[in-house]
C-alpha atoms as a PDB file:
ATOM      1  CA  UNK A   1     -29.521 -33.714 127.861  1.00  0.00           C
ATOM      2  CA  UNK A   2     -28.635 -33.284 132.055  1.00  0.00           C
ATOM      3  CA  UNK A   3     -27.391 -30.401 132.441  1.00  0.00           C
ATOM      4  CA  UNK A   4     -25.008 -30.583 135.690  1.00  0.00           C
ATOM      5  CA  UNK A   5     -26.737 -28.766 139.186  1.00  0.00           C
ATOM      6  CA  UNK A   6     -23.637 -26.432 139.553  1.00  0.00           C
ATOM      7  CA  UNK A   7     -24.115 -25.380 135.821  1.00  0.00           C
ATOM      8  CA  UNK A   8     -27.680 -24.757 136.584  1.00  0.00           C
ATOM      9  CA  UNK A   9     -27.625 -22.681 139.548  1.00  0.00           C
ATOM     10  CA  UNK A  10     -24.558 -20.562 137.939  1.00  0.00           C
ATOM     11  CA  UNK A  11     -27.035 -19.581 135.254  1.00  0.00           C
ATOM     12  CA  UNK A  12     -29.476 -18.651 137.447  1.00  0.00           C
ATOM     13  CA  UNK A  13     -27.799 -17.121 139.865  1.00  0.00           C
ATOM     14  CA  UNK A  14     -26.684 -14.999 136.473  1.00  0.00           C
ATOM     15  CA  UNK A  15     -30.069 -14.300 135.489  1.00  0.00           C
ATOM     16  CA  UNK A  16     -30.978 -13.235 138.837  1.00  0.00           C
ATOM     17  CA  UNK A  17     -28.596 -10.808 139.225  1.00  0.00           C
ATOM     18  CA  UNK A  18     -29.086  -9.295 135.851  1.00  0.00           C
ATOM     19  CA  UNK A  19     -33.220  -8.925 136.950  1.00  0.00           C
ATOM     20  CA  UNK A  20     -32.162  -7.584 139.896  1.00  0.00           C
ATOM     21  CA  UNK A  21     -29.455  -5.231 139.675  1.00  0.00           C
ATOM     22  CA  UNK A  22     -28.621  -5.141 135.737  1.00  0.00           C
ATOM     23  CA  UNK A  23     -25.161  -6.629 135.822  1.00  0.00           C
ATOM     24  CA  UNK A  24     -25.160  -8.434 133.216  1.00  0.00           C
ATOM     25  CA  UNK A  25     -22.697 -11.844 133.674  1.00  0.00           C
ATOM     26  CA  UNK A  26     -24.978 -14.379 131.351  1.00  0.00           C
ATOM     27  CA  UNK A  27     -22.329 -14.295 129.136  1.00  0.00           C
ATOM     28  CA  UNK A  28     -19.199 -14.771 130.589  1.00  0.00           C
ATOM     29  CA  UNK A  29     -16.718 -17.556 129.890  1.00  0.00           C
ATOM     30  CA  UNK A  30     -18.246 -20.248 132.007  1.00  0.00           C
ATOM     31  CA  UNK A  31     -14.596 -21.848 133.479  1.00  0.00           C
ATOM     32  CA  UNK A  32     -13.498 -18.372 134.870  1.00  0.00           C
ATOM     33  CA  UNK A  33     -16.909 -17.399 136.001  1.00  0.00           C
ATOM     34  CA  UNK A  34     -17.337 -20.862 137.955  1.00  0.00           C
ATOM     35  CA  UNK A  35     -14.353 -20.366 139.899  1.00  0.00           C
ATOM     36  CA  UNK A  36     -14.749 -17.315 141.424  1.00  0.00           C
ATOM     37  CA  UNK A  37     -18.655 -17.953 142.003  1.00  0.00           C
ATOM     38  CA  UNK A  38     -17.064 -21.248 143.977  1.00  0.00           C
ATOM     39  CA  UNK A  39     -14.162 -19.351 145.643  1.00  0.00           C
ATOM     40  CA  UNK A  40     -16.590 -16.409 146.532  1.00  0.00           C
ATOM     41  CA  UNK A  41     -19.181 -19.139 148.540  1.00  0.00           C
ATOM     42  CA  UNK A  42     -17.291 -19.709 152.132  1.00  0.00           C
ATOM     43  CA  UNK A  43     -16.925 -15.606 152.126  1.00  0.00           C
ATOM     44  CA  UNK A  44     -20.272 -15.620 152.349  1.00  0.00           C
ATOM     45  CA  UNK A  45     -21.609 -18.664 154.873  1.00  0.00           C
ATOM     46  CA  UNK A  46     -23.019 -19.928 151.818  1.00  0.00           C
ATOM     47  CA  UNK A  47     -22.701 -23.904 151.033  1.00  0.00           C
ATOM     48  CA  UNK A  48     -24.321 -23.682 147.459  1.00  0.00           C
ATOM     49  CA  UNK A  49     -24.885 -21.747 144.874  1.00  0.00           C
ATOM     50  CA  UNK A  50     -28.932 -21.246 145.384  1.00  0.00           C
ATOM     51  CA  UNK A  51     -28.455 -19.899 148.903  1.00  0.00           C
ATOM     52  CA  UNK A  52     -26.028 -17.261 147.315  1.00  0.00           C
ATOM     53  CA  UNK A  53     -28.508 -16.460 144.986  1.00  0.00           C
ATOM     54  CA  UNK A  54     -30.850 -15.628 147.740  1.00  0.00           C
ATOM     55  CA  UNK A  55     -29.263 -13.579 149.605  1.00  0.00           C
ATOM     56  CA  UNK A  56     -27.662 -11.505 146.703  1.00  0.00           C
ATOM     57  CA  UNK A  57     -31.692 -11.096 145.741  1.00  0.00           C
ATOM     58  CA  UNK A  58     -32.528  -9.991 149.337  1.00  0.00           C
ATOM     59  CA  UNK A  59     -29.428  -8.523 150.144  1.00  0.00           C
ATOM     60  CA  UNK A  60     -28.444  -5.727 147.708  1.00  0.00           C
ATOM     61  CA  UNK A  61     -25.049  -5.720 149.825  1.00  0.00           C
ATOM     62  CA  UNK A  62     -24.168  -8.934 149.363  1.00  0.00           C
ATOM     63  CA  UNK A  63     -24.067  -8.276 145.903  1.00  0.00           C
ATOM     64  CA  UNK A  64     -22.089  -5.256 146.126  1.00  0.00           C
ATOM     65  CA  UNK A  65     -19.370  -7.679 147.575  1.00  0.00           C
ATOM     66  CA  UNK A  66     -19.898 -10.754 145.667  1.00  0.00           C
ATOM     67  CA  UNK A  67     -18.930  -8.121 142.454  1.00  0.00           C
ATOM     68  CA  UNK A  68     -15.349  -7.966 144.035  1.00  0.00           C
ATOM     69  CA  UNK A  69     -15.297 -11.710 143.220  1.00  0.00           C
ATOM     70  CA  UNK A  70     -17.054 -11.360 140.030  1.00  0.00           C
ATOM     71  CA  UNK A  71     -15.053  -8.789 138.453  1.00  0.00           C
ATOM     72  CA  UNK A  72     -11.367  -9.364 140.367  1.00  0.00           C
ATOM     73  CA  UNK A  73      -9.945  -6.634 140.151  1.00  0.00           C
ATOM     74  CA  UNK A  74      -6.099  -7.125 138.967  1.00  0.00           C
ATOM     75  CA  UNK A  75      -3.573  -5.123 137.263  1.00  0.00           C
ATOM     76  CA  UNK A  76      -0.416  -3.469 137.317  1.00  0.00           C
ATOM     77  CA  UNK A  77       1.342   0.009 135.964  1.00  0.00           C
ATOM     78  CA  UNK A  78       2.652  -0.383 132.804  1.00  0.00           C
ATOM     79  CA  UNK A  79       2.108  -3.940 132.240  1.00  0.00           C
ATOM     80  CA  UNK A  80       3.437  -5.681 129.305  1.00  0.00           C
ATOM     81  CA  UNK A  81       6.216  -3.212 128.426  1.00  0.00           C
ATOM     82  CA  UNK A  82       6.373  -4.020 125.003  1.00  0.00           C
ATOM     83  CA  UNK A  83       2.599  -2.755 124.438  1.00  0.00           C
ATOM     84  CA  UNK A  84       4.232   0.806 125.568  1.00  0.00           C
ATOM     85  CA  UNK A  85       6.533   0.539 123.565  1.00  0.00           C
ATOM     86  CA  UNK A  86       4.478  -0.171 120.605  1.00  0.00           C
ATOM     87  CA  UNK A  87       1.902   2.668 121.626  1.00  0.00           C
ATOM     88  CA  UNK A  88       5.322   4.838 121.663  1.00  0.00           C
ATOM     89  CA  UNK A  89       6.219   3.570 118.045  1.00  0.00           C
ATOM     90  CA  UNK A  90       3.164   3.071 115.870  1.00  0.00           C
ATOM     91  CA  UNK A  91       0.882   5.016 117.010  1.00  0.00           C
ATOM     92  CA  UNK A  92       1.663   7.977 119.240  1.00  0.00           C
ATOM     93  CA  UNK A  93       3.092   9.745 115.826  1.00  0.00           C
ATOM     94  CA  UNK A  94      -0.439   9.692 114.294  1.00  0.00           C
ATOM     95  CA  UNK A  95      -2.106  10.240 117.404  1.00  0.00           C
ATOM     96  CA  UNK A  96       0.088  13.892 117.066  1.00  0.00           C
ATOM     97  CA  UNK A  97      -1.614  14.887 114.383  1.00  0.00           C
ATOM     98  CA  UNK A  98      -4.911  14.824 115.432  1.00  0.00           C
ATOM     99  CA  UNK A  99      -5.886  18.303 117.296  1.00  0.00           C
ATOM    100  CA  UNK A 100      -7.288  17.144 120.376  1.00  0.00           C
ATOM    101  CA  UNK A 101      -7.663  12.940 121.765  1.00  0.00           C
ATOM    102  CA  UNK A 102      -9.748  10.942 122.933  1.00  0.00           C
ATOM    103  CA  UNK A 103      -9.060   7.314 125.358  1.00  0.00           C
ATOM    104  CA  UNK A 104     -11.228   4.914 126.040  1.00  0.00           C
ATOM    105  CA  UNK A 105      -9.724   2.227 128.751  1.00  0.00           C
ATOM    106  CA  UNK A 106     -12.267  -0.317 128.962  1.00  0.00           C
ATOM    107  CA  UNK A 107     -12.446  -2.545 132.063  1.00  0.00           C
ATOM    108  CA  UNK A 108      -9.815  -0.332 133.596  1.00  0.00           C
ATOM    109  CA  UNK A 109     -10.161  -1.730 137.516  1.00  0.00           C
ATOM    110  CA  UNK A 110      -8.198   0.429 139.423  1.00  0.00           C
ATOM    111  CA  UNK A 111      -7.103   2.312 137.126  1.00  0.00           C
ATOM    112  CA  UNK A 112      -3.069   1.794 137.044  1.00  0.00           C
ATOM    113  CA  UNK A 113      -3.628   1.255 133.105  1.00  0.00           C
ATOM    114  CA  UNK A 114      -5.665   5.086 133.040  1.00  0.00           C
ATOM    115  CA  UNK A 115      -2.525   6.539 135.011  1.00  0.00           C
ATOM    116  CA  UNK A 116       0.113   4.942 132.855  1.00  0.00           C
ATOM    117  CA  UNK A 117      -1.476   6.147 129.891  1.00  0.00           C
ATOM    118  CA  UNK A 118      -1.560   9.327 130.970  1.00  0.00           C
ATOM    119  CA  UNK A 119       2.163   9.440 131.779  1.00  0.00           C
ATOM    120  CA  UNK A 120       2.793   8.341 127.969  1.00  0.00           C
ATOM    121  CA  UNK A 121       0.441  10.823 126.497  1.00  0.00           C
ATOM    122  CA  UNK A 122       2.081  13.217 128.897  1.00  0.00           C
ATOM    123  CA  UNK A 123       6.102  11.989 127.652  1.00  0.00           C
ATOM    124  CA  UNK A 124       4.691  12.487 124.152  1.00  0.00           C
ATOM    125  CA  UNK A 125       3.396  15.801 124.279  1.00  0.00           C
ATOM    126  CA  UNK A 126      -0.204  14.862 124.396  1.00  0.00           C
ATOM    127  CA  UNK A 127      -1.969  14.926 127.343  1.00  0.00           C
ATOM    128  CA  UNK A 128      -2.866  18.307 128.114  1.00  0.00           C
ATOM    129  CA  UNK A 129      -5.009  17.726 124.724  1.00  0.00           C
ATOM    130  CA  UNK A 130      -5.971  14.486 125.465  1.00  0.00           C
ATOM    131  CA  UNK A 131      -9.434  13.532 127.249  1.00  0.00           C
ATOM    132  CA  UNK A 132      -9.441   9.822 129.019  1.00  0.00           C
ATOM    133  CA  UNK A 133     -12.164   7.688 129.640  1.00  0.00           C
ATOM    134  CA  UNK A 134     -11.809   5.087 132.405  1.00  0.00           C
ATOM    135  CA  UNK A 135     -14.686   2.114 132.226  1.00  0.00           C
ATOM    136  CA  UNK A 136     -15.632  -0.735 134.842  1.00  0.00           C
ATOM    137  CA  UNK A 137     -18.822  -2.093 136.127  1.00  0.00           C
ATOM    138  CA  UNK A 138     -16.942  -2.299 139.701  1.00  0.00           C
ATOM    139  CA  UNK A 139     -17.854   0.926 141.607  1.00  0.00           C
ATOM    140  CA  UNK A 140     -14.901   0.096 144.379  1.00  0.00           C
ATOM    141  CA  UNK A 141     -12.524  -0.237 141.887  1.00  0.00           C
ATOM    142  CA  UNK A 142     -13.693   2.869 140.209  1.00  0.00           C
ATOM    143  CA  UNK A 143     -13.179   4.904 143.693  1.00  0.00           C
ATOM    144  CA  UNK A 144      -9.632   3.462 143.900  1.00  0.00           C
ATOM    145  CA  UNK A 145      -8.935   4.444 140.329  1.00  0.00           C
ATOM    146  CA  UNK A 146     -10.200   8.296 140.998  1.00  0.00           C
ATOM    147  CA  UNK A 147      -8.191   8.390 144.274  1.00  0.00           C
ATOM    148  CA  UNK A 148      -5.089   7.114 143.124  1.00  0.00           C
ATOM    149  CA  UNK A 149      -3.358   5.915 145.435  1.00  0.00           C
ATOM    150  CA  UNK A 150      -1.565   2.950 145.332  1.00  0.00           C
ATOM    151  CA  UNK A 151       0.828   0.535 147.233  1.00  0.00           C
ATOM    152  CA  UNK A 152       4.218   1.928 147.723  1.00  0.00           C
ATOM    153  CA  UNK A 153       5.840  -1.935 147.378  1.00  0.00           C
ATOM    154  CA  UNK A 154       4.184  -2.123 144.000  1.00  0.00           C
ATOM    155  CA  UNK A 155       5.918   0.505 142.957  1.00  0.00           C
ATOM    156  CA  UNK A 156       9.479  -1.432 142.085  1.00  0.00           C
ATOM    157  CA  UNK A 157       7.890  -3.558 139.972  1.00  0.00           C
ATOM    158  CA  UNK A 158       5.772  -0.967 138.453  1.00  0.00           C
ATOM    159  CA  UNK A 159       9.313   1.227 137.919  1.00  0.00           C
ATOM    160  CA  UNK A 160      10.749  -1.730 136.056  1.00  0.00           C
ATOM    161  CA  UNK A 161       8.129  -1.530 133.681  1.00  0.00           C
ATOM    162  CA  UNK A 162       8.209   1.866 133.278  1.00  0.00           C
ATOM    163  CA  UNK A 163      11.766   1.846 132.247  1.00  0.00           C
ATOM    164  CA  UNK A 164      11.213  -0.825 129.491  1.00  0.00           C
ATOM    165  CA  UNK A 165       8.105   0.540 128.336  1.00  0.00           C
ATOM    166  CA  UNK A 166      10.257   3.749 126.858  1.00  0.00           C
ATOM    167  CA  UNK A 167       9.916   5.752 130.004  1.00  0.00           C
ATOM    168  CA  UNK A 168      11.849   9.221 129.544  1.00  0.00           C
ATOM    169  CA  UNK A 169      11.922  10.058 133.341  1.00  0.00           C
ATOM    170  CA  UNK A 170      11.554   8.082 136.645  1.00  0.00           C
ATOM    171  CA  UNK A 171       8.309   6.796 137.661  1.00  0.00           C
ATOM    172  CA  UNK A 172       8.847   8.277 140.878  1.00  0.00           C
ATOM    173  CA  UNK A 173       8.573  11.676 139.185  1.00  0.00           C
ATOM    174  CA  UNK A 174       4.926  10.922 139.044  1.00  0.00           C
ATOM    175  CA  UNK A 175       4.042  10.140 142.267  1.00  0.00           C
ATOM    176  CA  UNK A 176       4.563  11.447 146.028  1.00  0.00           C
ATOM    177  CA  UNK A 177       5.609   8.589 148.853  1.00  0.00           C
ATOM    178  CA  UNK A 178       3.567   8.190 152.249  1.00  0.00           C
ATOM    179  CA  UNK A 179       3.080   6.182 154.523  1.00  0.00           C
ATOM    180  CA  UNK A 180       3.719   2.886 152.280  1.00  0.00           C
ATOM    181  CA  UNK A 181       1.937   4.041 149.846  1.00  0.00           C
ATOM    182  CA  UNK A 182       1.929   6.566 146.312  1.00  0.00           C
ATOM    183  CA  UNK A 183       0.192   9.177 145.873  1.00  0.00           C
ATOM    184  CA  UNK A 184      -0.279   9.944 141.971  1.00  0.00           C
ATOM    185  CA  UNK A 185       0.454  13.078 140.502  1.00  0.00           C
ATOM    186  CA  UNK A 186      -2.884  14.612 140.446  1.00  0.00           C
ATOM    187  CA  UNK A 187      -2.159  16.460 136.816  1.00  0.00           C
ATOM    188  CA  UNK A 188      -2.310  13.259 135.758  1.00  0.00           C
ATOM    189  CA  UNK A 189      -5.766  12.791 135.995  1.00  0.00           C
ATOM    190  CA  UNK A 190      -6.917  16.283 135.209  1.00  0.00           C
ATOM    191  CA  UNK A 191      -8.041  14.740 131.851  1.00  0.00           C
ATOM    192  CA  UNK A 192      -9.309  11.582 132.962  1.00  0.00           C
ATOM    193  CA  UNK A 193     -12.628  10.665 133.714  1.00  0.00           C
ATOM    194  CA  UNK A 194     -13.984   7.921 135.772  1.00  0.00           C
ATOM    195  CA  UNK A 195     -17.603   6.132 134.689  1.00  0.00           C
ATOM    196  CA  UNK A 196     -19.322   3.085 135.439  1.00  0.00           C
ATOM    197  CA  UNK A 197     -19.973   1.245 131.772  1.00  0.00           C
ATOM    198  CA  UNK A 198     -20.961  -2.256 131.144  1.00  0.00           C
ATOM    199  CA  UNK A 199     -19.391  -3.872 127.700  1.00  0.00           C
ATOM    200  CA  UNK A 200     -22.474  -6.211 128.640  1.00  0.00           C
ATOM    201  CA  UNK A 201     -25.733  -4.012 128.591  1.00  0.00           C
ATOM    202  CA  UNK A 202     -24.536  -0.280 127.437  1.00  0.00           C
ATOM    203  CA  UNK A 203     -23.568   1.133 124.200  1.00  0.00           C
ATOM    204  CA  UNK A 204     -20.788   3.657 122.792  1.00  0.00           C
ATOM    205  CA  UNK A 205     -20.799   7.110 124.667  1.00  0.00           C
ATOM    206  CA  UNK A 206     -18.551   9.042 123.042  1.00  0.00           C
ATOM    207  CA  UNK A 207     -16.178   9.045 119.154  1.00  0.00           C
ATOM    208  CA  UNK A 208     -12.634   8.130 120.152  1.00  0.00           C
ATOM    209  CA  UNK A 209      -9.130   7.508 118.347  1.00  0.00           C
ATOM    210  CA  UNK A 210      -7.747   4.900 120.695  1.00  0.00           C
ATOM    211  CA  UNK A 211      -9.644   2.332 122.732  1.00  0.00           C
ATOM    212  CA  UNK A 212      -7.152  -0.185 125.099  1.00  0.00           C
ATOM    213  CA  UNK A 213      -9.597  -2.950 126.496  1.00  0.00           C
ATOM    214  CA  UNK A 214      -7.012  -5.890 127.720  1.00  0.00           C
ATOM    215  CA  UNK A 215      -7.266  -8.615 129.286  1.00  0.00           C
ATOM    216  CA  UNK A 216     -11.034  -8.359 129.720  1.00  0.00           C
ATOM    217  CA  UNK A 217     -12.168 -10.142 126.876  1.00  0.00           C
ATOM    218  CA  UNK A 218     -10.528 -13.234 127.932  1.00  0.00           C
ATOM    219  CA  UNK A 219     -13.760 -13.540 130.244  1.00  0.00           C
ATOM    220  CA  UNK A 220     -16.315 -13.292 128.101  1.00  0.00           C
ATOM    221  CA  UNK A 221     -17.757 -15.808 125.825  1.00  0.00           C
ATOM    222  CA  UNK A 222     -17.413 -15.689 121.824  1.00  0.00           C
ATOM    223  CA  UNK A 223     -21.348 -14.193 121.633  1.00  0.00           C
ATOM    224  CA  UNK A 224     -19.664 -10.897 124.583  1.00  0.00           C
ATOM    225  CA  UNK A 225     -16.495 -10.579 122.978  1.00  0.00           C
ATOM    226  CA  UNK A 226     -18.348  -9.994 119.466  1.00  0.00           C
ATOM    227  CA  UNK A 227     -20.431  -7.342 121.147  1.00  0.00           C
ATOM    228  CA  UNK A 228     -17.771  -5.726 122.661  1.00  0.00           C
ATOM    229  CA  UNK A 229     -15.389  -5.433 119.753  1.00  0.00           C
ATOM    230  CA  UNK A 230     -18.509  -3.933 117.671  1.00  0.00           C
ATOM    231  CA  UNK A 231     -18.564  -1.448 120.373  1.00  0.00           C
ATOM    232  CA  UNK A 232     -14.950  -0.418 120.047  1.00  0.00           C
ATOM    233  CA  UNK A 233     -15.728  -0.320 116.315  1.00  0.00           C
ATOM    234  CA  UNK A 234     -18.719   2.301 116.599  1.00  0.00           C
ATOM    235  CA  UNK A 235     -16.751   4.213 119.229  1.00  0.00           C
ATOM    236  CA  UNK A 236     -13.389   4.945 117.314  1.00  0.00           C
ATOM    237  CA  UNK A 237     -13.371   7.274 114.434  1.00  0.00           C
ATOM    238  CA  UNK A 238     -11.959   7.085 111.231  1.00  0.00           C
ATOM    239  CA  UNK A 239      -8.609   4.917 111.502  1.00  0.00           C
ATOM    240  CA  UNK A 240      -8.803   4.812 115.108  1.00  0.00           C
ATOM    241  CA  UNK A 241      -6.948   2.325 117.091  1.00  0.00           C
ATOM    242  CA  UNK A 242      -7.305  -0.418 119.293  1.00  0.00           C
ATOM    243  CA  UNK A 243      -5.263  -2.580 122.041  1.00  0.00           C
ATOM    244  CA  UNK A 244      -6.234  -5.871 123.217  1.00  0.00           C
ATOM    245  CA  UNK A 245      -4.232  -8.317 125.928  1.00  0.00           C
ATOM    246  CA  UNK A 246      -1.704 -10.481 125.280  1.00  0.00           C
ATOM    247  CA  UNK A 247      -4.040 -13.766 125.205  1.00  0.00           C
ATOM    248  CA  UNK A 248      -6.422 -11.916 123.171  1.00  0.00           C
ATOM    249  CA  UNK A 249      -7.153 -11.719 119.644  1.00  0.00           C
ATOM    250  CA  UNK A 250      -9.474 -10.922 116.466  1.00  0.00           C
ATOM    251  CA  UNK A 251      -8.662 -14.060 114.505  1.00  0.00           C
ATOM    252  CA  UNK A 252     -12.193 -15.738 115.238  1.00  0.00           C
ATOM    253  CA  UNK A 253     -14.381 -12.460 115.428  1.00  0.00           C
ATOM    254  CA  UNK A 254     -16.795 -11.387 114.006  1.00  0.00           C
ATOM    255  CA  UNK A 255     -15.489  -8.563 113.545  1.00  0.00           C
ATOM    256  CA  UNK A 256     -11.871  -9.296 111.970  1.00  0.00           C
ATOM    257  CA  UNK A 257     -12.643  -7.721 108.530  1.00  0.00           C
ATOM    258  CA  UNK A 258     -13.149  -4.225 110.174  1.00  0.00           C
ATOM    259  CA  UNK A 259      -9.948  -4.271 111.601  1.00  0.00           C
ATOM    260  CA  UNK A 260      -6.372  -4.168 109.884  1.00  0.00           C
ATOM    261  CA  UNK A 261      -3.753  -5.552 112.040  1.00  0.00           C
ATOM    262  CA  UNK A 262      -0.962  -3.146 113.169  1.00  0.00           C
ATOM    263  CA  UNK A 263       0.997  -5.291 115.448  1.00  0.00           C
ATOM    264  CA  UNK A 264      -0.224  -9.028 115.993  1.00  0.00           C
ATOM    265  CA  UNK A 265       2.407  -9.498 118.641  1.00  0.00           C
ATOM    266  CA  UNK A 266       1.397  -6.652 121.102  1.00  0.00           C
ATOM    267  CA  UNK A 267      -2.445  -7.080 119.795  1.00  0.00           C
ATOM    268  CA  UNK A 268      -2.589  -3.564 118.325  1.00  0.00           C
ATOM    269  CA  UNK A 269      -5.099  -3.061 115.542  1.00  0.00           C
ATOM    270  CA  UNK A 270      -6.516   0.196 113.336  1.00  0.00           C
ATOM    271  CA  UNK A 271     -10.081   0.390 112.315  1.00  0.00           C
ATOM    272  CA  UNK A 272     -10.817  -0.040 108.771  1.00  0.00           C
END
């Protein structure tokens, strides 16, 4: 069987990065992956594929940018409200019983889902005993997540969602205006830690009671997503919890019978 030329080059262009730098993107869903490979092309000068590839081998900046592409780096304070509100409701109130927490955001870009996090665990009572974890494979997005600093014109939108999440304040309680643009409450991330991990290539680093990983999985491929649920598994003790995006779910894992479902809607599941 042919395989098509495009198809071809964006598997080795895969491979080659994964020799060369230990990304590991051979198994991400190949629609999604395509696209930005394509849309990333003119950025560079490059008319194919196989001249990206050589550059991003000779070029160890290149690479460094083509991740931006790779990883795009979107998300938003508080998004989906509901899934707040069903963090608030189902599983804050066991989460209080535990003597200390631990978070694991995985994928967390920029970090807006770290900070909002923290402002629930903080609304609940729990943050000062509460130890976050913040995951990506994108060091820039990383560095924006530890600075925390974000665009003041988001911060409407990110209000709204606040509010219907089951805020108990005003956003703007939690962050210091300047210069178009908000600075975050820096007691907010007094807990939080910042650390490159790959769901890809590296294993479980530390026993937690609630992982949130959404809207990542939607990129990988069935083989990825297996692997990274098993992670979450290994990594959350006894009963522990986990969040997945809206267009995400266990239903065709492998690793459904390990997992009760807590709330199908907002993708919220307990560890068996």
């Amino acid at each position: 069987m042919k395989r098509d030329a495009t198809e071809i080059e964006l598997k080795l262009l895969a491979e080659a990065i994964y020799l060369r730098y230990g990304h590991d993107f051979r198994d991400y869903s190949g629609a999604s992956h395509k696209r930005r490979v394509l849309h990333a092309l003119p950025e560079f000068g490059c008319s194919t594929i196989s001249a990206l590839q050589s550059r991003v081998l000779h070029e160890p900046a290149v690479f460094h940018e083509l991740l931006q592409f790779l990883t795009i780096p979107v998300s938003e304070m508080f998004r989906d409200p509901s899934y707040y509100l069903a963090l608030r409701r189902d599983v804050v109130p066991l989460l209080q019983t535990y003597p200390s927490i631990k978070v694991w955001v995985a994928g967390c870009s920029t970090g807006e889902e770290v900070y909002s996090l923290a402002i629930l665990l903080h609304e609940e009572g729990l943050l000062e005993r509460s130890l976050i974890y913040g995951t990506d494979i994108n060091p820039a997005s990383l560095e924006k997540a530890r600075r925390g600093i974000f665009p003041l014109a988001a911060m409407e939108r990110y209000a709204d969602n606040y509010q219907r999440s089951g805020g108990k304040r005003q956003l703007s309680d939690y962050y210091t205006a300047a210069y178009d643009a908000a600075l975050l409450d820096r007691s907010l991330s007094a807990n939080v830690t910042f650390a490159d991990h790959s769901l890809a290539t590296d294993n479980v680093f530390s026993e937690t009671h609630l992982v949130s990983c959404r809207n990542v999985l939607i990129y990988f491929n069935r083989k990825l997503q297996d692997r990274a649920l098993g992670l979450f598994h290994a990594s959350l003790c006894h009963r522990g919890f986990l969040g997945l995006g809206a267009k995400e779910s266990m239903d065709f894992s492998a690793c459904k019978e390990r997992f009760e479902t807590l709330d199908r809607r907002e993708r919220l599941y307990r560890k068996l």
